[in-house]
Protein backbone atom coordinates (compact mmCIF):
# COMPACT_ATOMS: atom_id res chain seq x y z
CA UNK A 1 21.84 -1.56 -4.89
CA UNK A 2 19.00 -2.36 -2.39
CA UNK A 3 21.19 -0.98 0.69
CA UNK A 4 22.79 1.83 -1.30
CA UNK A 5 18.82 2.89 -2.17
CA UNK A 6 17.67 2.01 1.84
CA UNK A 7 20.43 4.63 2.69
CA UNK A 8 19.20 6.80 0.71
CA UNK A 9 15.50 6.54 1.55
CA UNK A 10 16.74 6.64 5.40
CA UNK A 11 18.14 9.92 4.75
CA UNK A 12 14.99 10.80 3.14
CA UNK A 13 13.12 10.06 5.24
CA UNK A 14 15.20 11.79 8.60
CA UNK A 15 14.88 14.77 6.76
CA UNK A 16 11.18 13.98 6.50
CA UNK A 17 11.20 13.89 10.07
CA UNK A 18 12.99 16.84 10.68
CA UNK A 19 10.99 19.24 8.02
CA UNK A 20 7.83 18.61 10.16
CA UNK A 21 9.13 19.80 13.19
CA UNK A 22 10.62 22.60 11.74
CA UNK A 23 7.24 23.66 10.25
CA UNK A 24 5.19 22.95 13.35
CA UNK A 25 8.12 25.14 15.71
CA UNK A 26 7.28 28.13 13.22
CA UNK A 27 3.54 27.90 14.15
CA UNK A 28 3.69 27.34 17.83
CA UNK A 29 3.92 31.08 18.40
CA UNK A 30 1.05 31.71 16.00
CA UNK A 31 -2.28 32.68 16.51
CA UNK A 32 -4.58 29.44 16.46
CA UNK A 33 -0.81 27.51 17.12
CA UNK A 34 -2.76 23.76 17.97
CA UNK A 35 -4.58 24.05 14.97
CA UNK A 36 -1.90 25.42 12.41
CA UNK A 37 0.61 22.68 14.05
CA UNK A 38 -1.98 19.46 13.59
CA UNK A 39 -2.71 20.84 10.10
CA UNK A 40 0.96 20.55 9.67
CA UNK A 41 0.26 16.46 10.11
CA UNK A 42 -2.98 16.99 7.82
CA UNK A 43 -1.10 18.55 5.23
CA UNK A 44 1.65 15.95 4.94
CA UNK A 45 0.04 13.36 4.95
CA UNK A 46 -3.33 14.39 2.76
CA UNK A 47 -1.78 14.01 -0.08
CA UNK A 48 -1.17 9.67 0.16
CA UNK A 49 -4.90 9.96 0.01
CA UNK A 50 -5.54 12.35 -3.07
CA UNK A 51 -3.10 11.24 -5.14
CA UNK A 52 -1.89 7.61 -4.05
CA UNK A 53 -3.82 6.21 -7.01
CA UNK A 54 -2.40 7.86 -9.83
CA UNK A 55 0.53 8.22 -8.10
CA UNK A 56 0.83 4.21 -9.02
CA UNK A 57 -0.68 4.64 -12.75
CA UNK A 58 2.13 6.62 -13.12
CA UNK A 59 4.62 4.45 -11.63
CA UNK A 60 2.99 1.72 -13.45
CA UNK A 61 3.28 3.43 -17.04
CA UNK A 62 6.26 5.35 -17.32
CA UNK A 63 9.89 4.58 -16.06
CA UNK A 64 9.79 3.98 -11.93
CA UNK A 65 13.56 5.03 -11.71
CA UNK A 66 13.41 8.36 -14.12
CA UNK A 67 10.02 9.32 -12.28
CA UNK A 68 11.78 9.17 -9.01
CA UNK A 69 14.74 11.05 -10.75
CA UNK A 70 12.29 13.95 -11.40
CA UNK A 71 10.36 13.71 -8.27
CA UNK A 72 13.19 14.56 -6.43
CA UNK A 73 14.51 17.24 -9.37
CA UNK A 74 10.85 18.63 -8.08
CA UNK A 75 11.43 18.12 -4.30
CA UNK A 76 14.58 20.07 -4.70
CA UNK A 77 13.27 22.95 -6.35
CA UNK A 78 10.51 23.52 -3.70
CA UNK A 79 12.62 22.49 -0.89
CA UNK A 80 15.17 25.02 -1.91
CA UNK A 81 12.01 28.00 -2.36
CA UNK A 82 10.71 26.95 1.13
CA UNK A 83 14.24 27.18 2.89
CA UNK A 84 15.35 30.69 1.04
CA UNK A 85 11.24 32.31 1.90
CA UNK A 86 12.14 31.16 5.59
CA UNK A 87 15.83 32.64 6.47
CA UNK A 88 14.51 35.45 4.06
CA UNK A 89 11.28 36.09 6.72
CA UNK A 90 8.55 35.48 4.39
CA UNK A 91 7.14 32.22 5.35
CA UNK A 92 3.83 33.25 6.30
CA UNK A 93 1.17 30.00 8.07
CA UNK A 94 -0.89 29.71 4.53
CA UNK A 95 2.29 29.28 2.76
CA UNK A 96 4.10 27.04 4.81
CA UNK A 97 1.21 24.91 4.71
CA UNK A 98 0.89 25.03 1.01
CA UNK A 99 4.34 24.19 0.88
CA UNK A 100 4.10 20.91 2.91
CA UNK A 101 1.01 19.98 1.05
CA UNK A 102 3.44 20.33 -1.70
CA UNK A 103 6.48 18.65 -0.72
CA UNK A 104 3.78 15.56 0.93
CA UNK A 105 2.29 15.16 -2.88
CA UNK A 106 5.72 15.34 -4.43
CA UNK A 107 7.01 12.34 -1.53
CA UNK A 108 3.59 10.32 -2.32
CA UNK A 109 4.11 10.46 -6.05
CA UNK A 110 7.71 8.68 -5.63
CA UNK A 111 6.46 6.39 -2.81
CA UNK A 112 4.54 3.56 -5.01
CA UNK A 113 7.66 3.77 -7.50
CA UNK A 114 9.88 2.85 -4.81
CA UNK A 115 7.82 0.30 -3.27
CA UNK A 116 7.39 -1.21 -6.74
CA UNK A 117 10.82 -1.54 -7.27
CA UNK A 118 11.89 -3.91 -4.65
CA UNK A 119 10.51 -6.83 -6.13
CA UNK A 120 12.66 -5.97 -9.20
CA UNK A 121 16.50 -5.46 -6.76
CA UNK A 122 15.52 -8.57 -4.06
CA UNK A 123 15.44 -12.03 -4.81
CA UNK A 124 11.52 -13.44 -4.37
CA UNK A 125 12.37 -15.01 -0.99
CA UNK A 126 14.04 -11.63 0.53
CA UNK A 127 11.22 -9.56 -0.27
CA UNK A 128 9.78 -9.99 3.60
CA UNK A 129 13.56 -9.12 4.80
CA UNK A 130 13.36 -6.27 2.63
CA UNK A 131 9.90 -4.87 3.76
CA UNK A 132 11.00 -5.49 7.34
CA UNK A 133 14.39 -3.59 6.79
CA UNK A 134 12.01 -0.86 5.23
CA UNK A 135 10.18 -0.29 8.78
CA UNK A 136 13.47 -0.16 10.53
CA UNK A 137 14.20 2.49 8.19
CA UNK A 138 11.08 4.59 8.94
CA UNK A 139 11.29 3.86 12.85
CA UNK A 140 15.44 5.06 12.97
CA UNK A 141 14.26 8.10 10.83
CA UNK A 142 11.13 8.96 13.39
CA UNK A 143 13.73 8.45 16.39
CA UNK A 144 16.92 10.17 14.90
CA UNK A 145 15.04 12.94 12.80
CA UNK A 146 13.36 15.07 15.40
CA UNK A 147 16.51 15.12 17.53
CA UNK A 148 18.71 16.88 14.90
CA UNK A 149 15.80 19.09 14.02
CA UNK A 150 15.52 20.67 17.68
CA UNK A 151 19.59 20.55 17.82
CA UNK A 152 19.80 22.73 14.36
CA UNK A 153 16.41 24.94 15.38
CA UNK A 154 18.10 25.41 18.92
CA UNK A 155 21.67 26.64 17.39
CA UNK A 156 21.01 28.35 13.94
CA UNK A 157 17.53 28.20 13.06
CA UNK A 158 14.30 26.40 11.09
CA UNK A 159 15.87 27.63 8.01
CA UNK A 160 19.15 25.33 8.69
CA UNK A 161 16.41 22.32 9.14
CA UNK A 162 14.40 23.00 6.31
CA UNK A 163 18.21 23.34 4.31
CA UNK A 164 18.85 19.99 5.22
CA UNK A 165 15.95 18.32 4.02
CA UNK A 166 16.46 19.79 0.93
CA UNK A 167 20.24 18.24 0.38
CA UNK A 168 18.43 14.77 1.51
CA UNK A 169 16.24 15.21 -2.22
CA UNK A 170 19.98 15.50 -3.88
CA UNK A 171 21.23 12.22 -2.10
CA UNK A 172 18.48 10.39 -3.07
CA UNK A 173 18.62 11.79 -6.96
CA UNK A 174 22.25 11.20 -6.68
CA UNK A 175 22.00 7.79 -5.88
CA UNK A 176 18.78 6.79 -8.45
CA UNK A 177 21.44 8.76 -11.34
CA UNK A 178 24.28 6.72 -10.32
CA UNK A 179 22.13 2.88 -10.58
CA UNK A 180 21.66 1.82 -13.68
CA UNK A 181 19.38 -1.42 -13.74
CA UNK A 182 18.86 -3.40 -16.91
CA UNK A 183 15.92 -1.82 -19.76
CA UNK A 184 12.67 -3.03 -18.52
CA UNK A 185 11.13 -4.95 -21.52
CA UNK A 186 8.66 -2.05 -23.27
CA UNK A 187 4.67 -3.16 -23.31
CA UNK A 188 3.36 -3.25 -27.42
CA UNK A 189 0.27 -1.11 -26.32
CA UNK A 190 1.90 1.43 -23.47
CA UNK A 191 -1.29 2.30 -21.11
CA UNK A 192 -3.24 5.48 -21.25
CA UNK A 193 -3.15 7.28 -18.11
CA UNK A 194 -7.50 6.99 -17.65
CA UNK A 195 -7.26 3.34 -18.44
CA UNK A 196 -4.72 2.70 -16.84
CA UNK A 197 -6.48 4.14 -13.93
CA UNK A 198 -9.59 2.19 -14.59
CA UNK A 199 -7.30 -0.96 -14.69
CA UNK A 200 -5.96 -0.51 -11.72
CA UNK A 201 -9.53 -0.51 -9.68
CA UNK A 202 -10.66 -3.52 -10.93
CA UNK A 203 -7.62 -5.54 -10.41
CA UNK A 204 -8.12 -4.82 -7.32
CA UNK A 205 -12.09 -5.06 -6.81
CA UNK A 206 -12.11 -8.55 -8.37
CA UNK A 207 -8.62 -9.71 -6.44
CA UNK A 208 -10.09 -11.68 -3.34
CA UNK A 209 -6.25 -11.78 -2.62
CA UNK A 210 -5.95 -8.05 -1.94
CA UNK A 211 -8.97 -7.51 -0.65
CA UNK A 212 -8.61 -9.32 1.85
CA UNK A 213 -4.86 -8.10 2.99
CA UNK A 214 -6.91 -4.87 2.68
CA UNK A 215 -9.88 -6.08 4.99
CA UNK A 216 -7.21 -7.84 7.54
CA UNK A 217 -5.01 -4.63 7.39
CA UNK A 218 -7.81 -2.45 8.47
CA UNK A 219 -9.65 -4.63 11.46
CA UNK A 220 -6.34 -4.62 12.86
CA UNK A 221 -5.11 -1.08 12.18
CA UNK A 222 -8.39 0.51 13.31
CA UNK A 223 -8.50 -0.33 16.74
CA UNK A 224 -4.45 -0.34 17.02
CA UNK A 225 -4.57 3.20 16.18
CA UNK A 226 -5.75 3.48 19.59
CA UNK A 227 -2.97 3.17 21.08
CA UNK A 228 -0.63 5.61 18.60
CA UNK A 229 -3.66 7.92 18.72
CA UNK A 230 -3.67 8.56 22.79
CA UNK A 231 -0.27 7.29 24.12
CA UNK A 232 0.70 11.25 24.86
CA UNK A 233 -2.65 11.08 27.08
CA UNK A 234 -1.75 7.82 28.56
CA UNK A 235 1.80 9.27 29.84
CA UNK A 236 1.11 12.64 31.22
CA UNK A 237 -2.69 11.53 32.12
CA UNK A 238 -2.28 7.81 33.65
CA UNK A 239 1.26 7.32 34.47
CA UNK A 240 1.85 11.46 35.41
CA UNK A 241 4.98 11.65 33.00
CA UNK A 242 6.17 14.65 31.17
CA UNK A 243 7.45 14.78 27.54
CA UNK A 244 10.71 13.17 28.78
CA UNK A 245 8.30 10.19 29.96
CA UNK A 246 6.30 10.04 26.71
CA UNK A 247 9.43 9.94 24.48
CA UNK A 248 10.81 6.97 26.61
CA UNK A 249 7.31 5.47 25.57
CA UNK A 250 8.17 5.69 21.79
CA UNK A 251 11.31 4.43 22.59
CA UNK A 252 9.63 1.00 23.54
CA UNK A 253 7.72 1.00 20.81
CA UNK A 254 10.55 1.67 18.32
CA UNK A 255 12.68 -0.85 19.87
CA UNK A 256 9.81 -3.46 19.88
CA UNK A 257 9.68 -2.25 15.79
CA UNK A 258 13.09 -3.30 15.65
CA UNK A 259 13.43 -6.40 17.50
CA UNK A 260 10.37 -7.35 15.11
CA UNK A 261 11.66 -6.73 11.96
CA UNK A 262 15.32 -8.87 13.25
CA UNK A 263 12.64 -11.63 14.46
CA UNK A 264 10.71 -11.17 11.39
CA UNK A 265 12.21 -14.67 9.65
CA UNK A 266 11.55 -16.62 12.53
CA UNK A 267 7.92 -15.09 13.34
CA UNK A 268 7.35 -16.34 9.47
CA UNK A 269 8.79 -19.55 9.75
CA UNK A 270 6.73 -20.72 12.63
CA UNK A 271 3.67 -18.35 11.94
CA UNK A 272 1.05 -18.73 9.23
CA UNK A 273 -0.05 -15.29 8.33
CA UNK A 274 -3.69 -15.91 10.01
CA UNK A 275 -2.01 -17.03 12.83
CA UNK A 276 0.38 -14.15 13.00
CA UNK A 277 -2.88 -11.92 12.90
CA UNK A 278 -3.84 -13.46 15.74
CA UNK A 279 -0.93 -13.43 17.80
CA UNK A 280 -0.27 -9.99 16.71
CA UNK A 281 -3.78 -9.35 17.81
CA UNK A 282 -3.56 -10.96 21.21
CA UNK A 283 -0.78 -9.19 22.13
CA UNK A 284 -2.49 -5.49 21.17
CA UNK A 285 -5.47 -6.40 23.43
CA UNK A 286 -3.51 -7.07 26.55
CA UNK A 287 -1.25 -4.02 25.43
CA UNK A 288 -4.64 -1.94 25.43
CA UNK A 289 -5.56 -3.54 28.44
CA UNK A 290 -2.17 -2.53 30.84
CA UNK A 291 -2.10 0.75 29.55
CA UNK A 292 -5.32 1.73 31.02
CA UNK A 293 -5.64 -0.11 34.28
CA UNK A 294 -2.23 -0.44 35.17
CA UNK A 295 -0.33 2.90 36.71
CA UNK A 296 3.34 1.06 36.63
CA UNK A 297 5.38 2.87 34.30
CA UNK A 298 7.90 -0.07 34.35
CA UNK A 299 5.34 -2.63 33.64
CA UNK A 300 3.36 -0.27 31.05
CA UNK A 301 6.99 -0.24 29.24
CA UNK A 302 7.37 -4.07 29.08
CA UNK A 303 4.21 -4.56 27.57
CA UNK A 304 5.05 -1.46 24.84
CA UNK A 305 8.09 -3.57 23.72
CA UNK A 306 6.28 -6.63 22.11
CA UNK A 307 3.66 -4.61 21.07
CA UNK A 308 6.21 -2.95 18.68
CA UNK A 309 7.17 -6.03 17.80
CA UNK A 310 3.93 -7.50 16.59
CA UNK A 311 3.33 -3.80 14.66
CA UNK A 312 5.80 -4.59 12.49
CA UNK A 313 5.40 -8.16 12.12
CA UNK A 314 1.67 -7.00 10.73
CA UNK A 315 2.26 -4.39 8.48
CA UNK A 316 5.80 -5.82 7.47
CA UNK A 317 3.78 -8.99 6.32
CA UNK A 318 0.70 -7.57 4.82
CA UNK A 319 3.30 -5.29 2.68
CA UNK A 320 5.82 -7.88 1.40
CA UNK A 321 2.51 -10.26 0.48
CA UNK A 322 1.03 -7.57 -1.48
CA UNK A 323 4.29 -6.87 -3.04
CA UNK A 324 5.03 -10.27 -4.12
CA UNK A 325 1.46 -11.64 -5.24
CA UNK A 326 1.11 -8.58 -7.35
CA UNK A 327 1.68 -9.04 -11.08
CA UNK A 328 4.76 -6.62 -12.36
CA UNK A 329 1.89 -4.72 -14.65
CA UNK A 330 -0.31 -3.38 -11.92
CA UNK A 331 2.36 -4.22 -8.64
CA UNK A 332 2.36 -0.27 -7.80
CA UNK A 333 -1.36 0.58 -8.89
CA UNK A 334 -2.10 -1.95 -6.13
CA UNK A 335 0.92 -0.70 -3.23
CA UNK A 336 -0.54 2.66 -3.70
CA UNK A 337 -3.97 1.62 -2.63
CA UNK A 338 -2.67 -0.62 0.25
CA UNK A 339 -0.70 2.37 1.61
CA UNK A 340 -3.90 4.87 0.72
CA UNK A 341 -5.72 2.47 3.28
CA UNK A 342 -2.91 2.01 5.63
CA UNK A 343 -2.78 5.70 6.15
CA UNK A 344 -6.41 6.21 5.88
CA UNK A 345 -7.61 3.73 8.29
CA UNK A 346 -4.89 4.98 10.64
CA UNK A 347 -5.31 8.98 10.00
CA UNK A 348 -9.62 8.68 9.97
CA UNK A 349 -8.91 5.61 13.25
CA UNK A 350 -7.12 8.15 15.21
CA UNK A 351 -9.18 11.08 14.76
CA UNK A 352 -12.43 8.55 16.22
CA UNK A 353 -10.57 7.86 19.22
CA UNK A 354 -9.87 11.22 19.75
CA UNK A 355 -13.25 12.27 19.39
CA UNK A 356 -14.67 8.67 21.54
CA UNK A 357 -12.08 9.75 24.47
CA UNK A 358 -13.53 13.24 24.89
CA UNK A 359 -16.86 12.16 25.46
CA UNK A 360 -16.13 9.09 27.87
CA UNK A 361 -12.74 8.73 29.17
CA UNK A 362 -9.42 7.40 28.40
CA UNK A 363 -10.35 4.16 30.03
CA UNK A 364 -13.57 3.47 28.50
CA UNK A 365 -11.64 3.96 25.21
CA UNK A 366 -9.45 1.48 25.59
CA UNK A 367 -11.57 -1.19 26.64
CA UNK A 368 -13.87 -0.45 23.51
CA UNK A 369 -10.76 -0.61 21.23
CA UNK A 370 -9.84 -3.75 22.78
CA UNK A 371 -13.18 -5.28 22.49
CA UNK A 372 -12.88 -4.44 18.91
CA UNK A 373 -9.61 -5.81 18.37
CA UNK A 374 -11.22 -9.21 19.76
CA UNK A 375 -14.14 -8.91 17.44
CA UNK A 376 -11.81 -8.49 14.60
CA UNK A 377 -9.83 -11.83 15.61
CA UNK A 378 -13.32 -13.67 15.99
CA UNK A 379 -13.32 -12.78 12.11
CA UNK A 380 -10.23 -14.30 10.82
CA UNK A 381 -12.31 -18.04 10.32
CA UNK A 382 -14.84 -16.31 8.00
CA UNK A 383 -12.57 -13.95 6.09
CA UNK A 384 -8.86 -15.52 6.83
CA UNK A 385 -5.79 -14.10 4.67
CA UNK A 386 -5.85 -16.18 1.50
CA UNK A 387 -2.11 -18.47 1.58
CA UNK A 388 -0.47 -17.19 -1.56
CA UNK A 389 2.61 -19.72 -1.18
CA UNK A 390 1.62 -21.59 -3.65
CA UNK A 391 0.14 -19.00 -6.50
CA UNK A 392 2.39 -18.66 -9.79
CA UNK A 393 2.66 -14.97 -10.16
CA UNK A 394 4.89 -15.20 -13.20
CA UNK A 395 3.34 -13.52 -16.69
CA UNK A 396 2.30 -16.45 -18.85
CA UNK A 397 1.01 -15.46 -22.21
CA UNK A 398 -0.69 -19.25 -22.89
CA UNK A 399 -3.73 -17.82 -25.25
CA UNK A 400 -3.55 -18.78 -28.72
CA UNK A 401 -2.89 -15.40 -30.94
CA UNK A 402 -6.15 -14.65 -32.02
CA UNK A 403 -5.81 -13.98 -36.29
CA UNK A 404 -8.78 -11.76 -37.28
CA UNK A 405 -9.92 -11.75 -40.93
CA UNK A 406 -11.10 -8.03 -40.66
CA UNK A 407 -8.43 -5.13 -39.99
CA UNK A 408 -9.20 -3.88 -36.36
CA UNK A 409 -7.52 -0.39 -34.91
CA UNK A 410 -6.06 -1.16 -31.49
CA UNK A 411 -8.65 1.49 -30.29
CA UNK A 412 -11.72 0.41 -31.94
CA UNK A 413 -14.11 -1.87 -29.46
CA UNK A 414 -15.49 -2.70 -27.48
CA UNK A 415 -14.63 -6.53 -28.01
CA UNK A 416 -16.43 -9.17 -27.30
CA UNK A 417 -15.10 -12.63 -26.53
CA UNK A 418 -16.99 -15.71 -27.05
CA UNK A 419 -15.74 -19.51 -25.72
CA UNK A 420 -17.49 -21.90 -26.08
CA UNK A 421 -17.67 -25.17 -23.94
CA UNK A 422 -19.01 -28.86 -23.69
CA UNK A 423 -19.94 -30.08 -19.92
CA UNK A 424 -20.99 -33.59 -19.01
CA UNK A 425 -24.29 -33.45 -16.36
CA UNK A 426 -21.45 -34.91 -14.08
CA UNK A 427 -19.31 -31.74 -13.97
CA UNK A 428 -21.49 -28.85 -14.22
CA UNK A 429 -21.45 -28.16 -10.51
CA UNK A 430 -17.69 -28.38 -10.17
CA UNK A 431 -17.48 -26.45 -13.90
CA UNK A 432 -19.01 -23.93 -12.52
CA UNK A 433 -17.43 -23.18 -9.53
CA UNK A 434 -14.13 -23.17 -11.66
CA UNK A 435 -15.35 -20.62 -13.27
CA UNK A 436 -16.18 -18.43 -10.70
CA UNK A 437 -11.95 -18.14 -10.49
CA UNK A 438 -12.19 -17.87 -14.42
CA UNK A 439 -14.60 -14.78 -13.96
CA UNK A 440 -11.90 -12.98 -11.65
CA UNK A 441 -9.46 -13.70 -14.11
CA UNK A 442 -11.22 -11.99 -16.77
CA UNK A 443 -12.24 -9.02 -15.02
CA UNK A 444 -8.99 -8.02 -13.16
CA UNK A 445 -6.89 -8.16 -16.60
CA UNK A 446 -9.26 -6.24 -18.60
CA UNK A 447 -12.90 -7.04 -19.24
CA UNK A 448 -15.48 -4.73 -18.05
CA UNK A 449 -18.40 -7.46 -18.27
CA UNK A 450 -18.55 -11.23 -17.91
CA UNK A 451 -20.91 -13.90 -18.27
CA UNK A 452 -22.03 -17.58 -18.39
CA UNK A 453 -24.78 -18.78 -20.14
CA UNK A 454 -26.48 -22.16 -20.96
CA UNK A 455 -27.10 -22.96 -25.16
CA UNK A 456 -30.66 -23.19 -25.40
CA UNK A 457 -30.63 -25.44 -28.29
CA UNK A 458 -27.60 -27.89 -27.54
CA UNK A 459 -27.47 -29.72 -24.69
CA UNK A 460 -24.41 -29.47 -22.27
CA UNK A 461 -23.26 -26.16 -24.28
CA UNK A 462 -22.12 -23.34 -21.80
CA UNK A 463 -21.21 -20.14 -23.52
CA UNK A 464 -18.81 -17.77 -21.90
CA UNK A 465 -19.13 -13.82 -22.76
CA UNK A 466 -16.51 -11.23 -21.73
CA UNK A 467 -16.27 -7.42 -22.89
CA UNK A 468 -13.01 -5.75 -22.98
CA UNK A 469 -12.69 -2.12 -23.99
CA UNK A 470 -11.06 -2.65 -27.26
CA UNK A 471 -9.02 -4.71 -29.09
CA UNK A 472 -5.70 -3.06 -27.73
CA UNK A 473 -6.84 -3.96 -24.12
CA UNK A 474 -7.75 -7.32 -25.23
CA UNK A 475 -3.92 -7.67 -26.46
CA UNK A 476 -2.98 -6.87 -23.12
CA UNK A 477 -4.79 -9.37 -21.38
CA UNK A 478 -2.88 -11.98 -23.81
CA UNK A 479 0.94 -11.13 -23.86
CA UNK A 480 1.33 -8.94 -20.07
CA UNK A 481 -1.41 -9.40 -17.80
CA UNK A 482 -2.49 -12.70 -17.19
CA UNK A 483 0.22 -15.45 -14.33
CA UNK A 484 0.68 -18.57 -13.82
CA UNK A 485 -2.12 -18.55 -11.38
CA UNK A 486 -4.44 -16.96 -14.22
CA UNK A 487 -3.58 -20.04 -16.36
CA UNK A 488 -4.51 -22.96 -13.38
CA UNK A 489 -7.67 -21.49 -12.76
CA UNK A 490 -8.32 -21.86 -16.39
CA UNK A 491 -7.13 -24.96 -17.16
CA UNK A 492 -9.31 -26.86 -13.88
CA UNK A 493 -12.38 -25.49 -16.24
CA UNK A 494 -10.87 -26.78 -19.41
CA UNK A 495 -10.05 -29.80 -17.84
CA UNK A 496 -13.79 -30.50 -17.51
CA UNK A 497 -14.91 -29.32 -21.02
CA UNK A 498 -15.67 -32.43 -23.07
CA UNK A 499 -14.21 -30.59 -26.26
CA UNK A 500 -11.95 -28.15 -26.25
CA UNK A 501 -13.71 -24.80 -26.28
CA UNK A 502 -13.95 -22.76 -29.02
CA UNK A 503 -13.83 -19.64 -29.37
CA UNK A 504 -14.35 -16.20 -31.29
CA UNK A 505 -14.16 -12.72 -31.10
CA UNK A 506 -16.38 -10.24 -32.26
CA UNK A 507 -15.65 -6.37 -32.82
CA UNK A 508 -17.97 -3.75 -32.75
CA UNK A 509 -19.21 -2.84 -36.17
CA UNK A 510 -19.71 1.00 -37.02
CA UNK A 511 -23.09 2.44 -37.53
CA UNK A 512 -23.82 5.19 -39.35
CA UNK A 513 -26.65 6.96 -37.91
């Protein structure tokens, strides 16, 4: 099923490919043609940022497989409109670029669905395979996608391009109609769409484990974009090579992408992820380095091929952690915002560089992205990726189920929860920094406040306090939301209660006013 769905995504995303360059050909004739053709790029990719987050929600909520169904029922429909205004003559700039806003929001809607869904087709340890095999994918579709595109503009026209796209959004419904994977176990309390939402951002705000993929991703990523950002300056500017030149350029880079996601395995084996940063880093600096002060084309090409290799390495890894460390019940809430900041810290990256080269130089450039790139390493000893090898990410509903004497609606809150524990002089230092992991735990599956508080009148009593929204929520946090990992953090505290805690819940009572 996984390579029947990476066919089908490949075709995607060729046609992907070869609807952009249809759209920017119509608009190189226009009035205003280099801005209508960049806002081509804008319009595309805009969307990942707008609607990335609920894009996951959704994919979170509702059925990943049916939503993609209908996405690409939706991508049809439009697809079909754009092709029929265009051999019809009626594709005017303002609507084309509506349309590809359109087509951009429908393609990041589906993307966190699909991303989420890997983890549920590949075994645990051939999720990295899979996420390398993914940028393969996109780096065949980026090579192989304009090239029909100018073949089918050349010989019948932008309308035959944008055609094609279209019959890609069948493929891929035709393939997500013909799996059908086993009935995904229904949550009691299905999330609300708002908070859901709200869910979603503080998993992630009190996760030091994605925040700091996040952090990594974009002190590497900001001053790589560099390179992406200018390489079309670097070949006709530096190395005095047309657009034959610059393409044999990409073609490095590509086959660097693929060499690196073959290699991927052993990289990993040998490679810590911090270490892999810092190779990965390394090898972008001199990269930066060569393309600036070195005029060989030959040489400037060697250089282009392992730093292809070390892109996808990165992003390959940073992807396939975040896919496998998040819990089921938030996994593409949390892939949307990775790929919100991959393609934001690339997209606002590349527009810096292009603004920092215009005002001193291709050269100077360079060297301050590779100085930055070195700054970032210098980094990795006070914020280093967090090794998630050993982290239980399995659901583990271990609370007791709390019986309540009073009838509570699964709305009514907010709830407080009170534990209560007993903490020899001896332990409170290393009681308390358990804790610390405890308070993470309680915020990212559901409480909105947390604290820890000393008994005034018995000794050694520590009282912990956490709010959750209501009593529904509070559910959650029992029977979906909390790992394995969840459960260790809590149990080193417990471990150093003298008693075991006790604890009681109290529900907001109603006051008339």
């Amino acid at each position: 099923m996984f390579r029947a769905l990476w066919l089908a995504v490949l075709v995607a995303n060729i046609g992907d490919w070869m609807q952009t360059v249809g759209a920017q050909w119509l608009l190189v004739h226009q009035p205003h043609a280099s801005i209508l053709v960049s806002l081509v790029q804008t319009a595309d990719l805009l969307p990942i940022l707008l609607v990335g987050l609920p894009a996951g929600v959704l994919a979170d909520i509702v059925d990943r497989r049916w939503l993609l169904i209908i996405d690409q029922g939706v991508l049809v429909i439009v697809g079909t409109s754009l092709t029929v205004l265009t051999i019809a003559g009626q594709m005017s700039p303002a609507l084309l670029l509506l349309f590809t806003f359109v087509l951009g929001s429908a393609a990041a809607i589906g993307t966190p669905a699909y991303q989420a869904l890997i983890p549920d087709i590949v075994p645990r340890p051939e999720v990295r395979a899979a996420s390398a095999l993914g940028a393969i994918n996109i780096n065949l579709a980026r090579s192989v996608g304009p090239a029909i595109a100018g073949v089918l503009i050349a010989r019948i026209g932008v309308g035959a391009v944008f055609a094609v796209n279209t019959v890609t959004f069948v493929i891929f419904g035709l393939v997500l109609i013909a799996w059908h994977p086993p009935a995904r176990t229904a949550p009691v309390f299905p999330e609300r769409f708002v908070a859901a939402l709200r869910a979603g951002g503080r998993y992630v705000r009190y996760s030091p484990v994605v925040r700091r993929i996040l952090l990594r991703s974009a002190l590497f990523l900001g001053p790589a974009s560099a390179l992406w950002a200018l390489l079309p300056l670097i070949a006709s500017e530096r190395l005095a090579l047309g657009a034959g030149g610059y393409g044999l350029l990409l073609g490095a880079l590509g086959a660097g992408a693929v060499i690196g996601a073959l290699m991927l395995p052993q990289i990993v084996s040998r490679l810590s992820g911090n270490a892999m940063v810092v190779a990965a880093s390394a090898v972008y600096t001199v990269a930066l380095l060569v393309l600036v002060l070195v005029r060989n084309t030959a040489v400037v090409l060697l250089i282009l091929v392992p730093t292809g290799v070390v892109w996808i390495a990165i992003l390959a890894t940073m992807n396939s952690t975040m896919q496998l460390f998040l819990p089921a019940w938030v996994r593409a809430r949390g892939l949307s915002i990775f790929q919100m900041a991959l393609f934001g810290a690339q997209a606002f990256a590349a527009l810096a560089w292009g603004l920092i080269a215009a005002q001193v130089g291709l050269v100077a450039t360079f060297l301050i992205a590779a100085a930055l790139m070195v700054a970032g390493v210098a980094t990795s000893r006070r914020w280093p990726l967090v090794d998630t090898t050993g982290m239980d990410r399995d659901v583990a509903a271990y609370w007791p189920e709390p019986h309540l004497v009073l009838e509570s609606e699964p709305q009514g809150g907010p709830v407080v929860v009170v534990q209560r524990y007993t903490v020899a002089p001896d332990n409170e230092r290393p009681f308390l920094e358990a804790m610390e992991r405890v308070r993470h735990s309680r915020m990212r599956t559901g409480a909105t406040q947390w604290g820890l508080f000393r008994d005034g009148e018995i000794a050694q009593r520590f009282v912990e306090l956490f709010v959750v929204p209501s009593w529904e929520e509070h559910l959650r946090q029992h029977s979906e939301r909390q790992t394995g990992t969840d459960r260790q953090n809590e149990q080193r505290a417990l471990a150093l209660s003298t008693t075991p805690p006790d604890v009681s819940h109290l529900v907001a009572a109603e006051i008339d006013q």
